[in-house]
Protein backbone atom coordinates (compact mmCIF):
# COMPACT_ATOMS: atom_id res chain seq x y z
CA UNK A 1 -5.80 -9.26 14.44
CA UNK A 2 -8.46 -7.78 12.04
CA UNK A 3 -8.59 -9.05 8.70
CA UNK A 4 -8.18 -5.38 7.31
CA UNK A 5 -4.64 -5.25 9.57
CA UNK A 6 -3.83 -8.80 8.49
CA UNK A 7 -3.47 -7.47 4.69
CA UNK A 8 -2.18 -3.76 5.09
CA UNK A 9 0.70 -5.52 7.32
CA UNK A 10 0.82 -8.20 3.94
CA UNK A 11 0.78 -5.41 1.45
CA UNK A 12 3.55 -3.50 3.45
CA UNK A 13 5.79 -6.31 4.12
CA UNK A 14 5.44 -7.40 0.23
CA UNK A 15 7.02 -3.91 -0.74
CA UNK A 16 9.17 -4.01 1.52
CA UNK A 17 10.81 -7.08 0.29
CA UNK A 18 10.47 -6.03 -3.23
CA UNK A 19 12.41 -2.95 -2.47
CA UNK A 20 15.03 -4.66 0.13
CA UNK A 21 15.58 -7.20 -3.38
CA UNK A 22 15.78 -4.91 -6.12
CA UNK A 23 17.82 -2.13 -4.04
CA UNK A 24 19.68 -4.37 -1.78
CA UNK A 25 23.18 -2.18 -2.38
CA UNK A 26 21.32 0.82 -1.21
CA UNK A 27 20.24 2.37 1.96
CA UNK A 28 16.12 2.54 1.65
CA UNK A 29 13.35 4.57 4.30
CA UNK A 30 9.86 3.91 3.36
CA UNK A 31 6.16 4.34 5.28
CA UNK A 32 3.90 1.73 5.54
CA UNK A 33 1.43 4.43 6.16
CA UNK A 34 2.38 6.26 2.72
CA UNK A 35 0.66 2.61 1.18
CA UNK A 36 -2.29 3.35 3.03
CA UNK A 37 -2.18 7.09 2.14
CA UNK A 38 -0.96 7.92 -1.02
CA UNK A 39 -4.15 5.13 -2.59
CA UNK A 40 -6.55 7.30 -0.71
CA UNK A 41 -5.31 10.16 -2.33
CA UNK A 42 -5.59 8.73 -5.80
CA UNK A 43 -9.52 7.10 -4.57
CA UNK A 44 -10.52 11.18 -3.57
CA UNK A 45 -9.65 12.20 -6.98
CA UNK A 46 -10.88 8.77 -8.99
CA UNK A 47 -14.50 8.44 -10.58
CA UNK A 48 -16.22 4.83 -11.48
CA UNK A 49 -14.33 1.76 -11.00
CA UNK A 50 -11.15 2.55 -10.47
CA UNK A 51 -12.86 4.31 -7.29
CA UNK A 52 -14.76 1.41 -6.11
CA UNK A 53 -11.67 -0.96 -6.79
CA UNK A 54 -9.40 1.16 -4.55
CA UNK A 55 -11.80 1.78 -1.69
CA UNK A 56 -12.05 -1.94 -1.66
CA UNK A 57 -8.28 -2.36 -1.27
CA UNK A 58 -8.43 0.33 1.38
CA UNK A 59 -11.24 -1.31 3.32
């Protein structure tokens, strides 16, 4: 496995448990692709560092 896969499966199974924790009494559907998409949305419209810094997470 890549080391780019190794860390967007990280990052999604991370959330995942933070959400499964703090809303364990509910019923929860979430993407791991939205974590993937919804920062590349936010890099397109970002300037300076903040750009750089989230390209680098998305690399």
């Amino acid at each position: 496995m890549a080391l780019h896969e190794s860390i967007t499966n990280q990052v999604s199974l991370s959330f995942a448990k933070h959400l499964l924790l703090k809303e364990s009494q509910k019923n929860i559907v979430f993407s791991p692709l939205s974590l993937q998409f919804v920062p590349s949305l936010i890099a397109a419209g970002s300037e300076g560092p903040t750009k750089e810094q989230l390209l680098d997470f998305l690399r």
